[in-house]
Every structure is written in C-alpha cells, then in structure tokens.
Protein backbone atom coordinates (compact mmCIF):
# COMPACT_ATOMS: atom_id res chain seq x y z
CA UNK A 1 2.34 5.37 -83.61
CA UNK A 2 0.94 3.29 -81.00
CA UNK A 3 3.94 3.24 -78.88
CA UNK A 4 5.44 6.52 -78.92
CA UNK A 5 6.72 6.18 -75.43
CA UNK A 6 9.61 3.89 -77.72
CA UNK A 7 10.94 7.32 -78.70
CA UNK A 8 14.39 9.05 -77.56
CA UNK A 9 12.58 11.27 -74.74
CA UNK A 10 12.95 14.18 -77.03
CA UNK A 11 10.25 13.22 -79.37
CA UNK A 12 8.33 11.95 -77.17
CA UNK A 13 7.55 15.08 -75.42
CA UNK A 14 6.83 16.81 -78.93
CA UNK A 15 4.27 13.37 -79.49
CA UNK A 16 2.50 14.74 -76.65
CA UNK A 17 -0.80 16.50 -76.93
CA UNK A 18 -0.85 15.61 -81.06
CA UNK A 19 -3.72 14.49 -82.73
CA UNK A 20 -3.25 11.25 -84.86
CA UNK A 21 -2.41 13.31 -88.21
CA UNK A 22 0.12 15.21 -86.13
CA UNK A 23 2.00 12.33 -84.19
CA UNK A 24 2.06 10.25 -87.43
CA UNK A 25 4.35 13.95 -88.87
CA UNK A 26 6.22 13.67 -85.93
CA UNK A 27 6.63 9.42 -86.53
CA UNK A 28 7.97 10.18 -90.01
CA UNK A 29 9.98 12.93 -89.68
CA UNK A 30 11.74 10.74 -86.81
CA UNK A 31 12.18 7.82 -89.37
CA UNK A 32 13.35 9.87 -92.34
CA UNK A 33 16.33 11.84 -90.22
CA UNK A 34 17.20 8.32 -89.57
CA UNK A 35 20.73 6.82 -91.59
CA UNK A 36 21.10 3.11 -92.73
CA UNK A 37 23.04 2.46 -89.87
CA UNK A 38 21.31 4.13 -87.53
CA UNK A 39 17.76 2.50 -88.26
CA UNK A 40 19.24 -1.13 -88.12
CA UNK A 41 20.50 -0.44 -84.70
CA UNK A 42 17.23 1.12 -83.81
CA UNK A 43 15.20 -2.24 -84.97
CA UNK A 44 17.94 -4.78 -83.04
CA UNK A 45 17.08 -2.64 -79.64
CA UNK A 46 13.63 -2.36 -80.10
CA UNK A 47 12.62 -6.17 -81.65
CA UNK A 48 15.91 -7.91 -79.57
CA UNK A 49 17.72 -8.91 -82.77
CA UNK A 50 20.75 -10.58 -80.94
CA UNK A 51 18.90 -13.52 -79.90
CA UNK A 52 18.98 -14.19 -83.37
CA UNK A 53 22.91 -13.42 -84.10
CA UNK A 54 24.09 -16.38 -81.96
C-alpha cells in the first residue's frame, strides 16, 4: 500500500489515481492471483532473502 511503485508496471498504472479503499482492492486482488510459488519468489526479491540462504 505504501509502496505501490514495488508493483509489476501493470498494476501500478491501475494504482494510479485510486483512493486508499481502491488501491488497497487493487493490493489484494494482486496478492490473491498470486500461487505458493509465485509469492515466495516475490518476498526473496523484494526483502533480499538470499543473503540469508548462504
């Protein structure tokens, strides 16, 4: 919500010119189209995960 710029550029441009209700739709319509697999990967680009895979 507070970084939507994090976003594939897609949804991004739909973020734009939402109010709060309507980007925080947008946020969790993003996250529920999102598999298992797909979400991990998502978290180890955005928080840098292999640091901690050694």
């Amino acid at each position: 919500m507070n970084e939507p710029e994090v976003l594939p550029t897609e949804w991004y441009d739909m973020s734009q010119n939402r109010d709060q209700a309507g980007r925080a739709r947008l946020v969790c319509d993003y996250i529920a189209g999102m598999t298992d697999r797909f979400a991990i990967e998502e978290h180890r680009k955005l928080f840098n995960l292999e640091l901690w895979n050694g």
